[in-house]
Protein backbone atom coordinates (compact mmCIF):
# COMPACT_ATOMS: atom_id res chain seq x y z
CA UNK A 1 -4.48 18.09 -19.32
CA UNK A 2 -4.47 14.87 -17.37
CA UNK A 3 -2.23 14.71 -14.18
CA UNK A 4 -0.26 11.51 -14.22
CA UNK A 5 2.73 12.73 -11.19
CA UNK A 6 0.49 10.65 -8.84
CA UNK A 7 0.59 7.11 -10.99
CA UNK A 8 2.94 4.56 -9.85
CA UNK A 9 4.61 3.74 -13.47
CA UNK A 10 7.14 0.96 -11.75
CA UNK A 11 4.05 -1.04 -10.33
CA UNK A 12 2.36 -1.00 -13.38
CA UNK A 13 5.16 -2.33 -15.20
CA UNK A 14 6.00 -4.63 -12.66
CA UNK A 15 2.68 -6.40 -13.20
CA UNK A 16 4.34 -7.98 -16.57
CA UNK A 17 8.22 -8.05 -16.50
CA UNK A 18 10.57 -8.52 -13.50
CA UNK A 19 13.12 -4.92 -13.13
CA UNK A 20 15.92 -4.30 -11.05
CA UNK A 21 17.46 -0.62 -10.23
CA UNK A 22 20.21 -0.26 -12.67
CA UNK A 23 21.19 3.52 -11.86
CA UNK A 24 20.45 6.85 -9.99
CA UNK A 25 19.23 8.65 -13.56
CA UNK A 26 16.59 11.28 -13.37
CA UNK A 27 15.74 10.12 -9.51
CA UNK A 28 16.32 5.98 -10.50
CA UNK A 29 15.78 3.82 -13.37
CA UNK A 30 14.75 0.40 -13.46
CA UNK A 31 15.60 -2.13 -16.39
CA UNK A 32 14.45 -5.83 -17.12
CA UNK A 33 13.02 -7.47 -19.89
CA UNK A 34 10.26 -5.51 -22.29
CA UNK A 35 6.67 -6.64 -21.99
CA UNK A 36 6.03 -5.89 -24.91
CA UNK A 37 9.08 -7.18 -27.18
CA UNK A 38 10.99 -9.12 -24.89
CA UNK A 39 13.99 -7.91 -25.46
CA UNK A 40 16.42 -8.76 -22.53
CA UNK A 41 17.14 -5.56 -20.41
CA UNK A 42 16.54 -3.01 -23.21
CA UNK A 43 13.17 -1.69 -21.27
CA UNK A 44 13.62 0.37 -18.66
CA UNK A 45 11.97 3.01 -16.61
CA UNK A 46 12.07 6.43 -14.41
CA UNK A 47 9.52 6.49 -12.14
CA UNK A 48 10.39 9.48 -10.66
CA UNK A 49 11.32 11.52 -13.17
CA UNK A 50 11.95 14.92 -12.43
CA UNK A 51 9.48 16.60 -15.38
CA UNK A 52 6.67 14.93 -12.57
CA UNK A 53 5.62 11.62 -14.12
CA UNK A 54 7.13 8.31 -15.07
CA UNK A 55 8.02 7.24 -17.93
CA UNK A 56 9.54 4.37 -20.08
CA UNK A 57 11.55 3.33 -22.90
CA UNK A 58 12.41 0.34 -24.51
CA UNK A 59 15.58 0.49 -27.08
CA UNK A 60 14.12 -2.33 -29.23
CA UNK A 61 10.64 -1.60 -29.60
CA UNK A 62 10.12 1.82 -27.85
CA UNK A 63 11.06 4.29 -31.12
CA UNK A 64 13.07 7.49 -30.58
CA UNK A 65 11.57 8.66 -27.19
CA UNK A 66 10.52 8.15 -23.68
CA UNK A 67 6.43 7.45 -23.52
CA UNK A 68 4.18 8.13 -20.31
CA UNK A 69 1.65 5.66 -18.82
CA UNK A 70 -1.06 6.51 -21.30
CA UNK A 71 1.19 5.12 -23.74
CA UNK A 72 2.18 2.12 -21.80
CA UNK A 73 -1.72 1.28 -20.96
CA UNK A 74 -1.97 1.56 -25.35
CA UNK A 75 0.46 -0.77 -26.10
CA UNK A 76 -0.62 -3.60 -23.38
CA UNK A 77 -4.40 -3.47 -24.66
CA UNK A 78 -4.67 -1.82 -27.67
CA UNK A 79 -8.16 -0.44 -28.51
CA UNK A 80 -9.25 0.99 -25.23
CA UNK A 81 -11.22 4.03 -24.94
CA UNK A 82 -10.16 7.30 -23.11
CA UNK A 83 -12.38 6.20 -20.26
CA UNK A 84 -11.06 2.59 -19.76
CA UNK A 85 -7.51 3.92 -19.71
CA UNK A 86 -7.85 6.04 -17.30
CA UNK A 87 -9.66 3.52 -15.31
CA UNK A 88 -7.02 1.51 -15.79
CA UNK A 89 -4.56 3.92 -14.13
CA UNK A 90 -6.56 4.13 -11.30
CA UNK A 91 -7.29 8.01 -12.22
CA UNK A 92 -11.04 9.58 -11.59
CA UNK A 93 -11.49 12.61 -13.96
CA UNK A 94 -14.22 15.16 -13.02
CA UNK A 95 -14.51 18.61 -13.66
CA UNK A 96 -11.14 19.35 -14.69
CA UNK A 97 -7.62 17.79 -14.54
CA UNK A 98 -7.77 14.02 -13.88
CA UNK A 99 -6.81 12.99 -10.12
CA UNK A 100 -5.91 9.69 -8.67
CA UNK A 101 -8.19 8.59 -5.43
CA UNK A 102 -6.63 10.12 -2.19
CA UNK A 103 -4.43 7.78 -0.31
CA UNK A 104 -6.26 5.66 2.38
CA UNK A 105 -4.62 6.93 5.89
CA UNK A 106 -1.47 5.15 7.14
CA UNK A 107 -2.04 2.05 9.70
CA UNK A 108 -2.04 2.62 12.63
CA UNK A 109 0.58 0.99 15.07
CA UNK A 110 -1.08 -1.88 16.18
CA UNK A 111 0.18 -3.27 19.95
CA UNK A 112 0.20 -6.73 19.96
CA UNK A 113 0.03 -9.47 16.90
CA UNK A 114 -1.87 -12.46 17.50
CA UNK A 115 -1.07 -15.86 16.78
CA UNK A 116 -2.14 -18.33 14.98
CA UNK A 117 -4.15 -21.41 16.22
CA UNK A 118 -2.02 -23.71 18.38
CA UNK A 119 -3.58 -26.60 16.20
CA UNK A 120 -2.09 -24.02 12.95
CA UNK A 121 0.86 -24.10 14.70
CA UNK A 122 1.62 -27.56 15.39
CA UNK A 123 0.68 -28.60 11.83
CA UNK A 124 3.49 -26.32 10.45
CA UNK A 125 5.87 -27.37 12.75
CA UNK A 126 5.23 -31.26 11.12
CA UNK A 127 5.55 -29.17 7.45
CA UNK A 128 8.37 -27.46 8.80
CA UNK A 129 10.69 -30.86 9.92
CA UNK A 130 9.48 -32.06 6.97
CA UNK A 131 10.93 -29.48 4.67
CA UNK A 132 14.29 -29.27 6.34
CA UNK A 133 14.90 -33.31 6.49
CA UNK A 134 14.33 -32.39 2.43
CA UNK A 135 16.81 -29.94 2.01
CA UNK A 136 19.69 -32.26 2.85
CA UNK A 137 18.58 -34.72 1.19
CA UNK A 138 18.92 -35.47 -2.43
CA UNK A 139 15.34 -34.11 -3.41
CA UNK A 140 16.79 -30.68 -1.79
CA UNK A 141 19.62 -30.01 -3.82
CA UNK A 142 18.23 -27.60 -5.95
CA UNK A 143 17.12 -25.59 -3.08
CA UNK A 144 20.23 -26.02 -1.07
CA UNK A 145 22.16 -25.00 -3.94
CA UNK A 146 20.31 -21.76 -4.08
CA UNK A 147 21.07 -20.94 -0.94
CA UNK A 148 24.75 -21.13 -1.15
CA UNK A 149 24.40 -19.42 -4.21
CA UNK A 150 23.23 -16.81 -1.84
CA UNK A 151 26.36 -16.63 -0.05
CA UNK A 152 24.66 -18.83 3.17
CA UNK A 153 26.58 -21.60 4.52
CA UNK A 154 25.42 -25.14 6.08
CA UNK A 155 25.36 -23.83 9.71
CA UNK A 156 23.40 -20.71 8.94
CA UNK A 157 20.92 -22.28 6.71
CA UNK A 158 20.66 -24.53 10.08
CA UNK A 159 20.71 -22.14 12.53
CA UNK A 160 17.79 -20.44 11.07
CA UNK A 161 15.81 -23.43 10.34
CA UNK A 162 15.37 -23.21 6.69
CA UNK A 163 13.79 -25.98 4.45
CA UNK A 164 12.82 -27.14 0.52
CA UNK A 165 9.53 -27.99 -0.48
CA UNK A 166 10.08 -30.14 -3.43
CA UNK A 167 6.88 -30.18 -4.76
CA UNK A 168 3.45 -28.22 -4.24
CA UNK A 169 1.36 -29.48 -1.81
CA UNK A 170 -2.19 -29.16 -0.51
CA UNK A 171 -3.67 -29.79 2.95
CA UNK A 172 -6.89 -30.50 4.67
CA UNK A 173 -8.05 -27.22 6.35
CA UNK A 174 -9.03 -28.98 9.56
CA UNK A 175 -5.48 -29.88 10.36
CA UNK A 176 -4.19 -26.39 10.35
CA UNK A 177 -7.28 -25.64 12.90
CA UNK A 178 -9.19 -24.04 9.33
CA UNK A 179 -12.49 -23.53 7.76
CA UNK A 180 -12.68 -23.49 4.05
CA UNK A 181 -10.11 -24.19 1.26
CA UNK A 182 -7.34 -25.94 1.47
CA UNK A 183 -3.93 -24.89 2.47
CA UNK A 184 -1.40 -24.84 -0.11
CA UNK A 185 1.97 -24.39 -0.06
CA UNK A 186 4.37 -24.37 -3.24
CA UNK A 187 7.54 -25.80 -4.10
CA UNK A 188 10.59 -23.80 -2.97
CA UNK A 189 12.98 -22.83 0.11
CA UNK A 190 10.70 -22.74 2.85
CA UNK A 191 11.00 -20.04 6.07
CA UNK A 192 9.80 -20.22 9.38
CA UNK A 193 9.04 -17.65 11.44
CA UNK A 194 9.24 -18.71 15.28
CA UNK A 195 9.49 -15.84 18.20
CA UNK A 196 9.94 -17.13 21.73
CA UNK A 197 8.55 -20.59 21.27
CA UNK A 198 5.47 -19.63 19.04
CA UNK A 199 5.52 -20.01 15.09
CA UNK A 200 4.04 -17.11 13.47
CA UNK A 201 4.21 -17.85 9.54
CA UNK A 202 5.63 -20.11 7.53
CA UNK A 203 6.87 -18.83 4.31
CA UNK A 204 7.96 -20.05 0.80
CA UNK A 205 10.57 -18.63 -1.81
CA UNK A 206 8.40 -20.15 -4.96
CA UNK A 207 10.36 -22.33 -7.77
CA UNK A 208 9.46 -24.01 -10.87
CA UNK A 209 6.38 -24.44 -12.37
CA UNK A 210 5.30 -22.59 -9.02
CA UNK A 211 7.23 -19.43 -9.16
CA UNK A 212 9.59 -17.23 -10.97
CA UNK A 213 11.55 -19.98 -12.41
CA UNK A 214 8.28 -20.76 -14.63
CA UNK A 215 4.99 -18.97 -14.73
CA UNK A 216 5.60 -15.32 -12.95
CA UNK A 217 3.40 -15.97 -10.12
CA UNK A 218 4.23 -14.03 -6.51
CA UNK A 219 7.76 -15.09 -5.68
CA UNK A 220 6.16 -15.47 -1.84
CA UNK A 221 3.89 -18.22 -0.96
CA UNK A 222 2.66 -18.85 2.63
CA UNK A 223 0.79 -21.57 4.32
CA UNK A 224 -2.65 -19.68 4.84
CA UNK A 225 -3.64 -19.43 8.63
CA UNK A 226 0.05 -17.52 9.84
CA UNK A 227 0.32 -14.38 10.77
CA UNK A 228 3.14 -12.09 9.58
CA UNK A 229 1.39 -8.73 10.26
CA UNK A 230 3.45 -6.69 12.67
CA UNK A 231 5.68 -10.16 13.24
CA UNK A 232 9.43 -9.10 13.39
CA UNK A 233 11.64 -11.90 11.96
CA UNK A 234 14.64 -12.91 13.39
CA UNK A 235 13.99 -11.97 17.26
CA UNK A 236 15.09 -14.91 18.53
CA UNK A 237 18.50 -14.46 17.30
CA UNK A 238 18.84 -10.76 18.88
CA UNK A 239 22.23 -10.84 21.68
CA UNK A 240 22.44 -7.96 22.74
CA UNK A 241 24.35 -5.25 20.16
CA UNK A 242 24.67 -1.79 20.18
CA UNK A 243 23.08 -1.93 16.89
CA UNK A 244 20.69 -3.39 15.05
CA UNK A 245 20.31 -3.63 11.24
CA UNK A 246 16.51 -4.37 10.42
CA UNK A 247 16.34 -5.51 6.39
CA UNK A 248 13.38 -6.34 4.48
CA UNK A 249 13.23 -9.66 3.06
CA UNK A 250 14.06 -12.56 5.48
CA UNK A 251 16.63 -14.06 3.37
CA UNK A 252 18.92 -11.01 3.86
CA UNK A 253 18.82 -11.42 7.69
CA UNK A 254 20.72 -14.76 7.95
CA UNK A 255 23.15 -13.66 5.34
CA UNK A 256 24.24 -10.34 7.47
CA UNK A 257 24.10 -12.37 10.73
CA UNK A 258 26.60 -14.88 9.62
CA UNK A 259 28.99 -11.87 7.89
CA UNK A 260 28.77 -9.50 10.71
CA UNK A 261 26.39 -10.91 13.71
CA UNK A 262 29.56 -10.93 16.32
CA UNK A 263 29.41 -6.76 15.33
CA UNK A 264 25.27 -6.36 15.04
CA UNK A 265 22.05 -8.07 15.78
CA UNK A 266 19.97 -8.59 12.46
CA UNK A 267 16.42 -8.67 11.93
CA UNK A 268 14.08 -8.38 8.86
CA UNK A 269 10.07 -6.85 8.70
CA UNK A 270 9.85 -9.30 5.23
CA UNK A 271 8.51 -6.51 2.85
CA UNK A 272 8.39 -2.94 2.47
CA UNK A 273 5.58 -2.05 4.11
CA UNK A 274 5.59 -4.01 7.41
CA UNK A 275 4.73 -2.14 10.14
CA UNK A 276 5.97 -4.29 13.30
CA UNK A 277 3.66 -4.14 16.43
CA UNK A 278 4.73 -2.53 19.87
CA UNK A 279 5.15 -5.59 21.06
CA UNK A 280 7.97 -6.86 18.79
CA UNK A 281 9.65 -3.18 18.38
CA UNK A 282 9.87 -3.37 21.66
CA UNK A 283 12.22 -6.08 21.45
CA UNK A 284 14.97 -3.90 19.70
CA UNK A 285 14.50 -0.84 22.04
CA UNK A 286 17.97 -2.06 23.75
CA UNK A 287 19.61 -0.86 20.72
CA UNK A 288 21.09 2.64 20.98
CA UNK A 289 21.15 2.43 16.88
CA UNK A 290 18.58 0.77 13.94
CA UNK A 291 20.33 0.65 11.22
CA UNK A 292 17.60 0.70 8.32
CA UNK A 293 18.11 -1.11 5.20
CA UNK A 294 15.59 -1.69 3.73
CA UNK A 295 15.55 -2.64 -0.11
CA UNK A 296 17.23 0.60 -2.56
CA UNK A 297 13.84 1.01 -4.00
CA UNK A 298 12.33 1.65 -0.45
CA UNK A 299 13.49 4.72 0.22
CA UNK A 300 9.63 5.84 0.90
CA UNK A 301 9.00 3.07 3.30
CA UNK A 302 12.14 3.83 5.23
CA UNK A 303 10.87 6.84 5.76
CA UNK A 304 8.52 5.69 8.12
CA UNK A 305 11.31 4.52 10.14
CA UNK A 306 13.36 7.27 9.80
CA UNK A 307 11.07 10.35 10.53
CA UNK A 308 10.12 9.34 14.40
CA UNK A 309 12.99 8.59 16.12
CA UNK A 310 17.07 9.82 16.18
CA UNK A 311 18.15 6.29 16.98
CA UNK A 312 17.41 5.35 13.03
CA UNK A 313 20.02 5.51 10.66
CA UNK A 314 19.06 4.68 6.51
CA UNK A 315 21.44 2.41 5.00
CA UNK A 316 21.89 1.22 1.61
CA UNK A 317 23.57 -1.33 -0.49
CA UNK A 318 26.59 0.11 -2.61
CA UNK A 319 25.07 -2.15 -5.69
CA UNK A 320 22.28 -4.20 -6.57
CA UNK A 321 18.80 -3.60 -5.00
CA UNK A 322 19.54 -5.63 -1.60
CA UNK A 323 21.74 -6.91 0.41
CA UNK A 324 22.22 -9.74 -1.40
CA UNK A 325 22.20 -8.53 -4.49
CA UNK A 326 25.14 -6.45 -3.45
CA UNK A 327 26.97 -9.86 -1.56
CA UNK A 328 26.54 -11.81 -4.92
CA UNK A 329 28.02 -8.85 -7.14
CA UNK A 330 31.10 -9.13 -5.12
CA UNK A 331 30.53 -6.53 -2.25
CA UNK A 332 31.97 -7.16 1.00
CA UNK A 333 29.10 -6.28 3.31
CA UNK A 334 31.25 -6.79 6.53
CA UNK A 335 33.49 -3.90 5.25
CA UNK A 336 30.15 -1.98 4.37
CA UNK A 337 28.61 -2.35 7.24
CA UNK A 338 32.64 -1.16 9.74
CA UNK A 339 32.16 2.06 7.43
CA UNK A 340 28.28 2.92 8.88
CA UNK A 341 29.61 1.94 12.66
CA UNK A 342 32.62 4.15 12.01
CA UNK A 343 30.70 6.83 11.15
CA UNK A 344 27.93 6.33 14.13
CA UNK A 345 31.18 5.92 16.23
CA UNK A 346 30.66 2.52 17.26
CA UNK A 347 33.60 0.83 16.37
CA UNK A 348 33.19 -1.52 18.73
CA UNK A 349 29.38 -2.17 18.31
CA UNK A 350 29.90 -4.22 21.89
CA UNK A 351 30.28 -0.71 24.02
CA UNK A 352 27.79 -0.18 26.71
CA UNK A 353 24.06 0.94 25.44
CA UNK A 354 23.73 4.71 25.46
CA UNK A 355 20.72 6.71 26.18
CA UNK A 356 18.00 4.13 24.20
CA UNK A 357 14.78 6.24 22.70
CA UNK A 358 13.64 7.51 26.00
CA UNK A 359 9.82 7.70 24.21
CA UNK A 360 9.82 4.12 22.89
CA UNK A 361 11.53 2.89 26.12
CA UNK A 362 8.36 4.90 28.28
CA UNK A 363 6.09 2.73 25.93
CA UNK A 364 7.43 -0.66 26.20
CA UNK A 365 7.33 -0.07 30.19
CA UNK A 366 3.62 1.33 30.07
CA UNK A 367 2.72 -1.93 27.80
CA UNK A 368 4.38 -4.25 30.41
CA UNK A 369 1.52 -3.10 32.93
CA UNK A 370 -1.28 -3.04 30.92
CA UNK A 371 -0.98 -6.30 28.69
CA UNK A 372 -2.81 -9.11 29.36
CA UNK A 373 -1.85 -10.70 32.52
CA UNK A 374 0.26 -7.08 33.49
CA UNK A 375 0.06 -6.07 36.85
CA UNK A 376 -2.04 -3.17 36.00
CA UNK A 377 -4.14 -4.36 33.39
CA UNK A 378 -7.60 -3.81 34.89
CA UNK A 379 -6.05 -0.13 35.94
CA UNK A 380 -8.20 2.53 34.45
CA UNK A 381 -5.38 4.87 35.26
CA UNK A 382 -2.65 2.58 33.51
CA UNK A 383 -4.40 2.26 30.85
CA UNK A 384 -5.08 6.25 30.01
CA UNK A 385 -1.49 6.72 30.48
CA UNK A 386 -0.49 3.76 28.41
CA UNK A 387 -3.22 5.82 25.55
CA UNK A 388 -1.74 9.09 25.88
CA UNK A 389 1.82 7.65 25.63
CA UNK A 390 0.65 5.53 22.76
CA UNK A 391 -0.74 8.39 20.71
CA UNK A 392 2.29 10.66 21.27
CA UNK A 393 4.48 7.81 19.81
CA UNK A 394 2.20 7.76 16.47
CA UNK A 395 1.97 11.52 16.15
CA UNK A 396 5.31 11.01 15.87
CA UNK A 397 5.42 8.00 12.97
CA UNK A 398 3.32 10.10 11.00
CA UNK A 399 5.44 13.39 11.37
């Protein structure tokens, strides 16, 4: 009997069609396009089912009933031995039922991020004027229209320096301050990342021939040489609220900001599984409230958020995997977003602070002495207490 609870069906899938969450069905079920006969949103998938693995279903090409991942492995290569399926599941079989590898341990919180070369930096800040004189031009109006598609208007798309890329370029590696090959960046609606006067990455939303609107490449390019580990985007636009709503992708950030930012401050981690660094969290300990909403199909990711501290709330769109997603389909996120203050009790989302995380607040005051350049920095003493504090706040991430 081969175990299969422990395969991820919904990456697997998602290596050859694009699916959305459609509906709450047997613990969620993603649809999209079949890989196998095309066939426009008749393939779909329940990744956690409750009979313990995932399975799928296409009603054009998938026959009378739900198959597993063996099955889905059989119809994308054909021909395969028991062996090389199972290797291609990422499942080891010994003596007895099959097993997947055990999970490598979670990161670590990591204190500080560091950034990129100031030659790195000054190099995307010429890409980065470049790409928003193109986005109001004519070249840009494909990308500009996009945007507004999104629901973002002229002064946000301004006020958080976005840009267009109009066609893929490539760049000498010793103009970014880089060794080897060269740094590319696609066509698309370009995002910059900039935190108290230093630009960490420099993202693109890919189009054409160079993302999803032609080949299915990664719908994320970025100009090699940034940093976006630990990087918190958005920072500079934090004023002070109550609350804070921290989203996942960057493009959902702006849009809440201009619907709601005289209510919350917004942020975004820009994927799932960012883990920001002490010294960015820090930033939003001034928040009495972190309003978590992350992506609908993240609900394992905002767990790390949610399992360490009683200041985190999990929020979620009413439809569509995001929060723009739900904006497009007609949802009125400012309304969405009074009904989780009402029931916090923060109405008025400008009230004084009250009682902030007092372990996360300890922190960011031990890392003030002991960074580089603190007043205590060469402290032995500082620096064991900074440690022990340290360690008690990941014990309790990982709890």
């Amino acid at each position: 009997m081969i175990d299969l609870s422990g395969i991820d069906l919904l990456a697997i899938a998602e290596r050859d069609t694009t699916l959305k969450r459609v509906a709450g069905t047997n613990g969620g079920e993603w649809s999209g396009p079949c890989p196998f006969c095309g066939g426009r949103d008749r393939f779909s998938v329940q990744p956690y089912h409750p009979g313990g693995k995932g399975l799928w279903f296409c009603r054009g090409c998938g026959g009378e009933r739900w198959h597993d991942a063996i099955d889905y492995i059989d119809r994308r290569e054909p021909g395969l031995t028991w062996r090389e399926k199972l290797d291609r599941l990422g499942v080891i079989q010994q003596n007895g039922p099959a097993r997947r590898p055990p999970e490598p341990p979670k990161p670590s919180l990591s204190l500080d991020a560091s950034p990129p070369p100031v030659a790195w930096q000054e190099r995307a800040r010429t890409f980065v004027a470049y790409a928003e004189g193109q986005l109001w031009g004519d070249a840009g109006k494909i990308g500009l229209d996009w945007l507004h598609r999104r629901g973002l208007s002229d002064d946000t798309i301004r006020a958080w320096g976005l840009g267009w890329c109009p066609k893929a370029l490539s760049d000498e590696p010793g103009k970014w301050g880089l060794e080897g090959k060269k740094v590319w960046l696609p066509c698309g609606v370009v995002i910059p990342c900039e935190v108290d006067g230093v630009l960490w990455y420099v993202k693109v939303r890919r189009f054409g021939k160079d993302g999803p609107l032609g080949d299915p490449g990664k719908k994320y390019g970025q100009a090699r040489g940034g940093n976006n580990s630990g990087v918190i985007y958005g920072l500079d636009h934090l004023d002070g609220k109550r609350v804070a709503v921290i989203c996942e992708g960057e493009l959902d950030a702006p849009l809440l900001w201009q619907l709601a930012g005289d209510l919350i401050d917004v942020v975004a981690i820009g994927g799932k599984s960012g883990k920001p660094a002490l010294s960015f969290l820090s930033e939003l300990a001034g928040a009495s409230r972190w309003l978590v909403a992350l992506d609908c199909d993240a609900d394992k990711a905002a767990g790390w958020w949610g399992d360490f501290s009683a200041r985190v709330r999990r929020v979620r769109p009413l439809q569509g995997n995001d929060l723009t997603e739900f904006h497009q389909a007609g949802g009125d996120l400012r309304a969405w977003l009074a009904f989780h203050l009402d029931r916090l009790g923060c109405e008025k989302a400008e009230k004084s602070r009250t009682n902030p995380d007092p372990l996360l607040e300890r922190l960011e005051a031990a890392w003030r002495l002991v960074e580089p350049g603190g007043p205590k920095a060469d402290d032995p003493i500082a620096q064991v207490n900074f440690q022990a504090l340290l360690a008690s706040y990941e014990r309790a991430l990982a709890a």
